[in-house]
PDB file of N, CA and C in Angstrom:
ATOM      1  N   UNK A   1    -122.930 155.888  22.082  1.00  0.00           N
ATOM      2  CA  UNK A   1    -121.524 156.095  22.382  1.00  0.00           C
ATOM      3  C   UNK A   1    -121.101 155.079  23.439  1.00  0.00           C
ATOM      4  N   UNK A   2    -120.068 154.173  23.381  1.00  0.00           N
ATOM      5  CA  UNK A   2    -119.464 153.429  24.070  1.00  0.00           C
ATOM      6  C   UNK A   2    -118.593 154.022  25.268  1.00  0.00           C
ATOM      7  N   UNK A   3    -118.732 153.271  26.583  1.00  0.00           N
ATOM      8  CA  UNK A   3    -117.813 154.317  27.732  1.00  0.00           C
ATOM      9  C   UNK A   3    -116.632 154.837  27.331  1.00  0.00           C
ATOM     10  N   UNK A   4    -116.149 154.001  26.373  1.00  0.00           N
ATOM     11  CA  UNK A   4    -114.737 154.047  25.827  1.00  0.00           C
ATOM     12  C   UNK A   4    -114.489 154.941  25.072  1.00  0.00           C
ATOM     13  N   UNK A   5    -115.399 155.774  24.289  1.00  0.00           N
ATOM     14  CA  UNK A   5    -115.194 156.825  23.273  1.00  0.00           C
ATOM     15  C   UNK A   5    -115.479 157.891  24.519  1.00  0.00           C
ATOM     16  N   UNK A   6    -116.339 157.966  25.556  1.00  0.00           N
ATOM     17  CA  UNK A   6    -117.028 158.974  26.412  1.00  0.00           C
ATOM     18  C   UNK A   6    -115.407 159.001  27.283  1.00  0.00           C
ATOM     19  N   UNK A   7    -114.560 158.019  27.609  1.00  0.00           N
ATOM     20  CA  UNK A   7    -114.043 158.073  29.068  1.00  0.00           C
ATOM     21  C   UNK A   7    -112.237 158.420  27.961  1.00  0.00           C
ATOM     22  N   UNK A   8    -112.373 158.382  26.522  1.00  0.00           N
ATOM     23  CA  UNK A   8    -110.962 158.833  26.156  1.00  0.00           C
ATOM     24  C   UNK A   8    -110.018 157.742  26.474  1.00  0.00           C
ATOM     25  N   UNK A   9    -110.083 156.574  26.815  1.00  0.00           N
ATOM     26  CA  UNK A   9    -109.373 155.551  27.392  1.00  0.00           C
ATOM     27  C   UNK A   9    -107.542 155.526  26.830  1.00  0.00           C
ATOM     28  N   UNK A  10    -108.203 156.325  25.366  1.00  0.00           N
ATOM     29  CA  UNK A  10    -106.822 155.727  24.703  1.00  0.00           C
ATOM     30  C   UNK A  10    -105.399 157.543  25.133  1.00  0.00           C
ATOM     31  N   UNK A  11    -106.129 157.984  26.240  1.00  0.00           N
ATOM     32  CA  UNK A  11    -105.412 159.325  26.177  1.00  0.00           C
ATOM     33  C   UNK A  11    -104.279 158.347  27.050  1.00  0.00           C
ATOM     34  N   UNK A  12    -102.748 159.255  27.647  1.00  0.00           N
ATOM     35  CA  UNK A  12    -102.099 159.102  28.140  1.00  0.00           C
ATOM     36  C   UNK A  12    -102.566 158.774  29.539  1.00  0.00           C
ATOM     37  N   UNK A  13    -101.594 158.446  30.608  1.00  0.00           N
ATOM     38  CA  UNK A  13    -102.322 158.076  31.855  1.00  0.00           C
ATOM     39  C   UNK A  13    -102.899 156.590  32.220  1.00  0.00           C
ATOM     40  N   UNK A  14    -103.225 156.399  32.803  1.00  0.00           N
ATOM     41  CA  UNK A  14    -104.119 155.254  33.716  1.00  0.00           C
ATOM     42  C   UNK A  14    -105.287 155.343  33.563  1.00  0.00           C
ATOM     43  N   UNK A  15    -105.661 154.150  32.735  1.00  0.00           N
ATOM     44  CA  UNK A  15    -106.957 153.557  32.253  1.00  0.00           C
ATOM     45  C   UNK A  15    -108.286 153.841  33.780  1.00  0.00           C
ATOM     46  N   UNK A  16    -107.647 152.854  34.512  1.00  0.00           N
ATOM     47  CA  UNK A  16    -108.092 152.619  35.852  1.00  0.00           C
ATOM     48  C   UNK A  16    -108.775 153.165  36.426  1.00  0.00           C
ATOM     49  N   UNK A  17    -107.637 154.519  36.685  1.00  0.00           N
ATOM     50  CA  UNK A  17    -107.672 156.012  37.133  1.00  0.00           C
ATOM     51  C   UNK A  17    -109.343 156.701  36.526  1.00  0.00           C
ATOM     52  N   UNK A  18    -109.547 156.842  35.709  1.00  0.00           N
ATOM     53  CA  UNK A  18    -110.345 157.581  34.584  1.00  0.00           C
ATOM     54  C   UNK A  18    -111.404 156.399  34.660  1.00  0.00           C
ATOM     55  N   UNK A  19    -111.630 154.983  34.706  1.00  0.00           N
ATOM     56  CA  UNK A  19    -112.596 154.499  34.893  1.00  0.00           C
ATOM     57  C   UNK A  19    -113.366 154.401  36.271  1.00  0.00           C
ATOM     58  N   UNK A  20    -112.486 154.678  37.449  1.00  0.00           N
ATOM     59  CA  UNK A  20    -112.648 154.766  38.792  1.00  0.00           C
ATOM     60  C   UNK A  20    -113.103 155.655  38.759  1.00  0.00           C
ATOM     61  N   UNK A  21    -112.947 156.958  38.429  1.00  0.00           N
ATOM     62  CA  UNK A  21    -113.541 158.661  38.281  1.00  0.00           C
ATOM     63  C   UNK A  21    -114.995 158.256  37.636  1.00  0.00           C
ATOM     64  N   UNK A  22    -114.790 157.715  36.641  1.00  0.00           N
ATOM     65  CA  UNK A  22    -116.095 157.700  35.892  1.00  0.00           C
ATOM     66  C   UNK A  22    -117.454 156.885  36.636  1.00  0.00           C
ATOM     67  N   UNK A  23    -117.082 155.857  37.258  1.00  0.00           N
ATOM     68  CA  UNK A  23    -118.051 154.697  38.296  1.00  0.00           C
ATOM     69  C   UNK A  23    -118.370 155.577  39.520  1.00  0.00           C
ATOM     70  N   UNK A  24    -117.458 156.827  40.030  1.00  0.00           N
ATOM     71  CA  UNK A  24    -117.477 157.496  40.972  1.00  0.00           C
ATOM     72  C   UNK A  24    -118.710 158.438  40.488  1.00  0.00           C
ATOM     73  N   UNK A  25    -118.704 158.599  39.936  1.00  0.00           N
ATOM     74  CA  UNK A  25    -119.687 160.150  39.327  1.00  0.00           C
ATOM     75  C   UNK A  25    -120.650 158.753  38.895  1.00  0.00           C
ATOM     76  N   UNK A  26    -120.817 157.716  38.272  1.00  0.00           N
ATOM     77  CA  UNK A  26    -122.373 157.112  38.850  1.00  0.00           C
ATOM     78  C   UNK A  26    -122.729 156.603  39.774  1.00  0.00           C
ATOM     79  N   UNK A  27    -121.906 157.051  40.650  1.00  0.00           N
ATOM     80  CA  UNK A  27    -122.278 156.783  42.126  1.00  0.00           C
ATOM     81  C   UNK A  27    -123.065 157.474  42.935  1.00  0.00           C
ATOM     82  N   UNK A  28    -122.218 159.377  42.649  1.00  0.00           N
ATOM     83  CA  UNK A  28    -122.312 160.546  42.995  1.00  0.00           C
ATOM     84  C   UNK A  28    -123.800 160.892  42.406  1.00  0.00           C
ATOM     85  N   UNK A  29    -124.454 160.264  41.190  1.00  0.00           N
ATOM     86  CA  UNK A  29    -124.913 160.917  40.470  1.00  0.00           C
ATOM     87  C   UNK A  29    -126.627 160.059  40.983  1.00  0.00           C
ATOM     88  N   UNK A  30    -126.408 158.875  41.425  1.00  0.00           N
ATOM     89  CA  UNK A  30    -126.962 157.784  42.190  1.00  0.00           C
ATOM     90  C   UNK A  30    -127.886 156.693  40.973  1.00  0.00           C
ATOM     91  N   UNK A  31    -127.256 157.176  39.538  1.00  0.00           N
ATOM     92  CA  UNK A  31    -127.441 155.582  38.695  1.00  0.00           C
ATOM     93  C   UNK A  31    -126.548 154.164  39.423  1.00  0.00           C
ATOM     94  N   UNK A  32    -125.885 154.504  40.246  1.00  0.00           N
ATOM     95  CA  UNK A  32    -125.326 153.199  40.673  1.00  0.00           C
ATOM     96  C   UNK A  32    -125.987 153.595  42.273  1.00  0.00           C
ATOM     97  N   UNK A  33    -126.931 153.176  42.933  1.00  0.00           N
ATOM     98  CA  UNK A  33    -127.804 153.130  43.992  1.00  0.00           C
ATOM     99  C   UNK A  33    -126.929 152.776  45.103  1.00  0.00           C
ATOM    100  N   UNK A  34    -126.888 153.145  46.282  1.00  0.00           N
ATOM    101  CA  UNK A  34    -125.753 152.704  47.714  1.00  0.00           C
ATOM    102  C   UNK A  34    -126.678 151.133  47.562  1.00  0.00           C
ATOM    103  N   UNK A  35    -125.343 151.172  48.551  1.00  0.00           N
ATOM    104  CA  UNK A  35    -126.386 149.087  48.814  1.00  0.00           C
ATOM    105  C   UNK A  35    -126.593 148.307  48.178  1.00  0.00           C
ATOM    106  N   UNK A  36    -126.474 148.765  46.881  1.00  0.00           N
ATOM    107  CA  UNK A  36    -126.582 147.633  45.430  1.00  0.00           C
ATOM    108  C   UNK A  36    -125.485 147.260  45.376  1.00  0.00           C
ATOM    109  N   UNK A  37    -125.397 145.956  44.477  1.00  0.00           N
ATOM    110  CA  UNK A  37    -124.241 145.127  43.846  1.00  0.00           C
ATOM    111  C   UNK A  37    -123.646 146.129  42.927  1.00  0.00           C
ATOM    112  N   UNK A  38    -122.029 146.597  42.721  1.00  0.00           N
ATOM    113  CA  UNK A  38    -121.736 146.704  41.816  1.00  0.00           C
ATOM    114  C   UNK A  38    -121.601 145.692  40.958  1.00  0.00           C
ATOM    115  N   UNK A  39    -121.694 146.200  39.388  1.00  0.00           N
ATOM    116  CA  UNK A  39    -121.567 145.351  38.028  1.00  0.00           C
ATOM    117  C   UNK A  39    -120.322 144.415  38.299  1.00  0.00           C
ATOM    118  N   UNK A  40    -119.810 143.377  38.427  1.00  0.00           N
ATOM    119  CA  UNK A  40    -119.168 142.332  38.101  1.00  0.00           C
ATOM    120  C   UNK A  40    -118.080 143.025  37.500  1.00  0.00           C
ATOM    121  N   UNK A  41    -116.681 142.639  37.366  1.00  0.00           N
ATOM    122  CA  UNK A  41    -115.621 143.106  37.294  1.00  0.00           C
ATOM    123  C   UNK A  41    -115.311 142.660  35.919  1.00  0.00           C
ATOM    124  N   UNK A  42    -116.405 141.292  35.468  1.00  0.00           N
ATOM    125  CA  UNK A  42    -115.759 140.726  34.141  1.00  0.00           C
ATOM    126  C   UNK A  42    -116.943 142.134  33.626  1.00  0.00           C
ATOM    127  N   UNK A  43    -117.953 142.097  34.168  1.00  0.00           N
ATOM    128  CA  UNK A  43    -118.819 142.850  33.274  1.00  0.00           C
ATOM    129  C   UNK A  43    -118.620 144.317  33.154  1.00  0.00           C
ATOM    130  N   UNK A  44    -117.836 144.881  34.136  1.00  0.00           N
ATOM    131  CA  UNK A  44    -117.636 146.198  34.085  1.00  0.00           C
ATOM    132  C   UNK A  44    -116.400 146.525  32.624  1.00  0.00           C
ATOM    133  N   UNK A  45    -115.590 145.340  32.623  1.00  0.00           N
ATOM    134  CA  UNK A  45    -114.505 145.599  31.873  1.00  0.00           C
ATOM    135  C   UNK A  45    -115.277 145.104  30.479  1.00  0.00           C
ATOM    136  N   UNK A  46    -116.136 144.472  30.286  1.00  0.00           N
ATOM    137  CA  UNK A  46    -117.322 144.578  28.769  1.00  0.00           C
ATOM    138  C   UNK A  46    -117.564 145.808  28.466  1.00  0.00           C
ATOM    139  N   UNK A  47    -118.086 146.477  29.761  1.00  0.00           N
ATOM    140  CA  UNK A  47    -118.681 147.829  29.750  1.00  0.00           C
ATOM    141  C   UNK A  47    -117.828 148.854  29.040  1.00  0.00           C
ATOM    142  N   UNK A  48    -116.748 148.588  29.892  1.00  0.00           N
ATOM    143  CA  UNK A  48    -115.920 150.313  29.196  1.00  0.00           C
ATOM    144  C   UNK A  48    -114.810 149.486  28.510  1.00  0.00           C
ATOM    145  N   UNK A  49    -115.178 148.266  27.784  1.00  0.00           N
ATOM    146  CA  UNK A  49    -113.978 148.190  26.405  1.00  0.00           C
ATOM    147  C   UNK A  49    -112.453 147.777  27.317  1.00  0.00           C
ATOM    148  N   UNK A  50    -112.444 147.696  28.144  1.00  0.00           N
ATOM    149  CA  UNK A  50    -111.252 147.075  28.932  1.00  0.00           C
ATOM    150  C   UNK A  50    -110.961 145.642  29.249  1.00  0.00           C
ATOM    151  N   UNK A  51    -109.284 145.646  29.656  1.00  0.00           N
ATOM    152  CA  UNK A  51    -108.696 144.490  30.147  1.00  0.00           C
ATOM    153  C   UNK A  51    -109.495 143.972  31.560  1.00  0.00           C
ATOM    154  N   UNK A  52    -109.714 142.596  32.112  1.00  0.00           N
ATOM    155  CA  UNK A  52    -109.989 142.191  33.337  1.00  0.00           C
ATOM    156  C   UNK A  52    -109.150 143.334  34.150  1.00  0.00           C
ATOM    157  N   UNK A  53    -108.363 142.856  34.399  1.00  0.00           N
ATOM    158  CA  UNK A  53    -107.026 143.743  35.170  1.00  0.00           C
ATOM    159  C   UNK A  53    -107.388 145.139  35.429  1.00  0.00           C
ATOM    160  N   UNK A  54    -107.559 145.609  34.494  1.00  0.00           N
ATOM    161  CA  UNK A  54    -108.060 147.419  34.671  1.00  0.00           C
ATOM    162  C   UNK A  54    -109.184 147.952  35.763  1.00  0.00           C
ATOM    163  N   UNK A  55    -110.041 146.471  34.974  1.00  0.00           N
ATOM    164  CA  UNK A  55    -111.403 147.069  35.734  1.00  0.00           C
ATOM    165  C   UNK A  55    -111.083 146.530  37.536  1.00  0.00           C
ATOM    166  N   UNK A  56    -110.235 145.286  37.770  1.00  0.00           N
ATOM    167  CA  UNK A  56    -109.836 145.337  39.153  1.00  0.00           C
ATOM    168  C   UNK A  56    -109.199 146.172  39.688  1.00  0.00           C
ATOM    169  N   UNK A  57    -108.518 146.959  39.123  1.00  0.00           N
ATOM    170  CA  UNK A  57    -107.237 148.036  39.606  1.00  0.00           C
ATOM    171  C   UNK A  57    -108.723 149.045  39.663  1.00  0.00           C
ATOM    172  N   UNK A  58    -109.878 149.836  38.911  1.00  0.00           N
ATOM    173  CA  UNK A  58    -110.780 150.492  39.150  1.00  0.00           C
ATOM    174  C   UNK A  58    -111.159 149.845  40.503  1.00  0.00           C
ATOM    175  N   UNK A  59    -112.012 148.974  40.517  1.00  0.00           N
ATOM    176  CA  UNK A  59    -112.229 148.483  42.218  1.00  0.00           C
ATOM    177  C   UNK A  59    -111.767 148.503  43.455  1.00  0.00           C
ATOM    178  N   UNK A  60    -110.502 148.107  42.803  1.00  0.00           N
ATOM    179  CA  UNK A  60    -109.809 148.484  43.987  1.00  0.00           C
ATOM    180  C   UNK A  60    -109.263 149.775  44.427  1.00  0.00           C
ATOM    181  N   UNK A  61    -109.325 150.712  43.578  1.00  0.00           N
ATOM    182  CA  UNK A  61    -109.144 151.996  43.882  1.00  0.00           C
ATOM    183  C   UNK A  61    -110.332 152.560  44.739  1.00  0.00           C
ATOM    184  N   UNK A  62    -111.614 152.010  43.698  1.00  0.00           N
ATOM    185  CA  UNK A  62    -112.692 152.349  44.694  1.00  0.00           C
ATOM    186  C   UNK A  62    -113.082 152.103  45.714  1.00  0.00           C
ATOM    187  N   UNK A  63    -112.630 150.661  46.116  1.00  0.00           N
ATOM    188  CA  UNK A  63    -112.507 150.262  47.224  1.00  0.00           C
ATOM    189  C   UNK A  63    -111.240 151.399  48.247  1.00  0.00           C
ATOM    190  N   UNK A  64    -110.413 151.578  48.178  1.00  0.00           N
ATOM    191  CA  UNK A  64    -109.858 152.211  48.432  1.00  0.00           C
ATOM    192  C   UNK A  64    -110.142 153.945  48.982  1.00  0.00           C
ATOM    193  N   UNK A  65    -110.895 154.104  48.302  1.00  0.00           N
ATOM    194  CA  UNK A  65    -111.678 155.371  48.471  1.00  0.00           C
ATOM    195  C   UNK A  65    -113.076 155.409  49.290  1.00  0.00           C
ATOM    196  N   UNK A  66    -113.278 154.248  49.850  1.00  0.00           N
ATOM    197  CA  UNK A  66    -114.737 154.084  50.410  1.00  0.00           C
ATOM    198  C   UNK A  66    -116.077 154.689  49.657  1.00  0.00           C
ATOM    199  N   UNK A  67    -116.374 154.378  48.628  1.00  0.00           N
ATOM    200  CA  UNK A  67    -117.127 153.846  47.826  1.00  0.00           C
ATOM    201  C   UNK A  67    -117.273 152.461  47.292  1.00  0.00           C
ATOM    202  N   UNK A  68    -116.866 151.510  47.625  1.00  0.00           N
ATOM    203  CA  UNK A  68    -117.703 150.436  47.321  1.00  0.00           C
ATOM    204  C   UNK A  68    -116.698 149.789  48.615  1.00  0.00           C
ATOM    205  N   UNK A  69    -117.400 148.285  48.750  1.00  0.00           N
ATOM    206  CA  UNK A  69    -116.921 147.704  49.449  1.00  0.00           C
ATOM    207  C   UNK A  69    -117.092 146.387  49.385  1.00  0.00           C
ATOM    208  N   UNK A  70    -116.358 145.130  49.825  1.00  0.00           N
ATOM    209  CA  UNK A  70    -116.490 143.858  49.143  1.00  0.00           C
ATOM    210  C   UNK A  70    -116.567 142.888  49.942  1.00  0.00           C
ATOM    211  N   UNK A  71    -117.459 142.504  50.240  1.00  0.00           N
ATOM    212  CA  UNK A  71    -117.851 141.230  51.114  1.00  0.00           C
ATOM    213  C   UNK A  71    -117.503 140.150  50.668  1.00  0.00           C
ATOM    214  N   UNK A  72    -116.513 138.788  50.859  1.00  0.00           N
ATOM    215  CA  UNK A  72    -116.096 137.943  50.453  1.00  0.00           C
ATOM    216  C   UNK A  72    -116.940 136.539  50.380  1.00  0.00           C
ATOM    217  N   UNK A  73    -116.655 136.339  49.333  1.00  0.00           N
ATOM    218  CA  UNK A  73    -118.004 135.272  48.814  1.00  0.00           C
ATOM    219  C   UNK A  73    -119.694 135.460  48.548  1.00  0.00           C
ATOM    220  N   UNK A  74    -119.516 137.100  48.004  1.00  0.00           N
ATOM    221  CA  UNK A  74    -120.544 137.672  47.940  1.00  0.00           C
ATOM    222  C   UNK A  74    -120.397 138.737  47.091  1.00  0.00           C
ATOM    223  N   UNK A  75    -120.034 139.650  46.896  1.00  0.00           N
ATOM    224  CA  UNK A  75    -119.511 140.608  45.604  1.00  0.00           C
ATOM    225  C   UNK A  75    -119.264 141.687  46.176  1.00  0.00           C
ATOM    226  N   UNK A  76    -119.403 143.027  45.323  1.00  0.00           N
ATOM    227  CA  UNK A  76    -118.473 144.115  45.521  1.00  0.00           C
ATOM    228  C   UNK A  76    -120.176 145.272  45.741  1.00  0.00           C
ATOM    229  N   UNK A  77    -120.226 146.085  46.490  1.00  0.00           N
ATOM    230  CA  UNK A  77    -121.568 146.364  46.522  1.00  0.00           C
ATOM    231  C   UNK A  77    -121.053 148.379  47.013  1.00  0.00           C
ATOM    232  N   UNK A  78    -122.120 148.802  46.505  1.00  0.00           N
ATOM    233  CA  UNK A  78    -121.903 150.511  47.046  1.00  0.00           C
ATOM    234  C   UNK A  78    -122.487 150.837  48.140  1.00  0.00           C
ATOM    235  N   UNK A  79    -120.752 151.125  49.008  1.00  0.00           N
ATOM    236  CA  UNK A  79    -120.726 152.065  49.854  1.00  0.00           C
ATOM    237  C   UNK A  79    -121.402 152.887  50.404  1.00  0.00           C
ATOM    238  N   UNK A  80    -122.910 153.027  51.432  1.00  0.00           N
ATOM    239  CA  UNK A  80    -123.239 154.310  51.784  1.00  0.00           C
ATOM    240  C   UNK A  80    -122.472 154.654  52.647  1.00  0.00           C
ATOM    241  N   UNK A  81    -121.778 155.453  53.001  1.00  0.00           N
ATOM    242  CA  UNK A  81    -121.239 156.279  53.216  1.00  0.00           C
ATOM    243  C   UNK A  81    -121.709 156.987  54.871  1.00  0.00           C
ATOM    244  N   UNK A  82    -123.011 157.308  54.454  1.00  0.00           N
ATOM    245  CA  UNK A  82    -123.585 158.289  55.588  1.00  0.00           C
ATOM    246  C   UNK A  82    -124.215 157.323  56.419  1.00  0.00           C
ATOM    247  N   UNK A  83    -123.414 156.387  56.462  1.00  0.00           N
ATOM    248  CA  UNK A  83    -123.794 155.180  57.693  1.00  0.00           C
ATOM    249  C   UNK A  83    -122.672 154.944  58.595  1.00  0.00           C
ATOM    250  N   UNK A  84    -121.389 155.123  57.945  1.00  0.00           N
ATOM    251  CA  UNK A  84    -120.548 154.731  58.931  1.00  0.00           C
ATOM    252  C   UNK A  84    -120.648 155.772  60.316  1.00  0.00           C
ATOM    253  N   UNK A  85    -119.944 155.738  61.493  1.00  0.00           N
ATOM    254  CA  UNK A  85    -119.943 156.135  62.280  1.00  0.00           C
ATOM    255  C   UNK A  85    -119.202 157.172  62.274  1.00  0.00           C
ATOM    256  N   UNK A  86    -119.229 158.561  63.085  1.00  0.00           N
ATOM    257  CA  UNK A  86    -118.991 159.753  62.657  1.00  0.00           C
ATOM    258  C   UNK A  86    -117.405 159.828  62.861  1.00  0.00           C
ATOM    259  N   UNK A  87    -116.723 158.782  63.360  1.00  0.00           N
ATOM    260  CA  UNK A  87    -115.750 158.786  63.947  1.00  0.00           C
ATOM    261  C   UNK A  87    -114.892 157.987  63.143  1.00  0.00           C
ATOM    262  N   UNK A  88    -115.203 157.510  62.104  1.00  0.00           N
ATOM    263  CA  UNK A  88    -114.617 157.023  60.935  1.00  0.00           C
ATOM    264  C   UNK A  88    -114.923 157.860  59.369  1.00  0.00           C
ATOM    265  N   UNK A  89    -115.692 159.130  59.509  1.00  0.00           N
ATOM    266  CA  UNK A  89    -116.097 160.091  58.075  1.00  0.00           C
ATOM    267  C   UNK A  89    -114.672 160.625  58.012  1.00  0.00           C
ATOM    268  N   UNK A  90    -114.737 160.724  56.691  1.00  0.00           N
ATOM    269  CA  UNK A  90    -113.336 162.075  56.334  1.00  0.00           C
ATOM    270  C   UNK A  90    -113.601 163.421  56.615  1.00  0.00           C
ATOM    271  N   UNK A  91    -114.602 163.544  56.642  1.00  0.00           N
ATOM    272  CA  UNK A  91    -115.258 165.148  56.668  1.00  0.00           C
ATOM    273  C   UNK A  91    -114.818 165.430  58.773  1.00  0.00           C
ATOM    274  N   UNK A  92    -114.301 164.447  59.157  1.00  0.00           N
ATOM    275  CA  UNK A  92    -114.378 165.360  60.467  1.00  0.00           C
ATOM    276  C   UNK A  92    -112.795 165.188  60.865  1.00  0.00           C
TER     277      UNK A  92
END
């Protein structure tokens, strides 16, 4: 099964949205490992059957959400989380 039949792409709504959810839960789930490179943005949008564009609007959402984060001239890599300082967590 292709992400694209699994993630419903063609329902109403934001592609993006629903691919950001979906990279989130292999995050959550830890097939996508903290500290690793995320997949390439051309390659993520191979992955789930998408436009370039989509899969950046996913990134950047995730970026947005502090799960991944992007070092410039170096790539887009996952977020641990339980490193930042307690004074920057959402939980407090």
């Amino acid at each position: 099964m292709s992400f694209h039949e699994e993630l419903r792409l063609d329902l109403p709504g934001y592609a993006y949205e629903r691919m950001a959810e979906h990279i989130a839960g292999r995050i959550a789930s830890g097939e996508l490992e903290l500290n690793t490179p995320l997949p390439s943005e051309r390659r993520l949008a191979e992955e789930y059957g998408v436009s370039l564009g989509t899969a950046r609007h996913a990134t950047k959402l995730l970026r947005f959400r502090g799960l991944v984060v992007t070092v410039r001239s170096k790539g887009t890599y996952i977020a641990d989380r339980r490193e930042r300082p307690p004074a920057e967590r959402e939980d407090q």
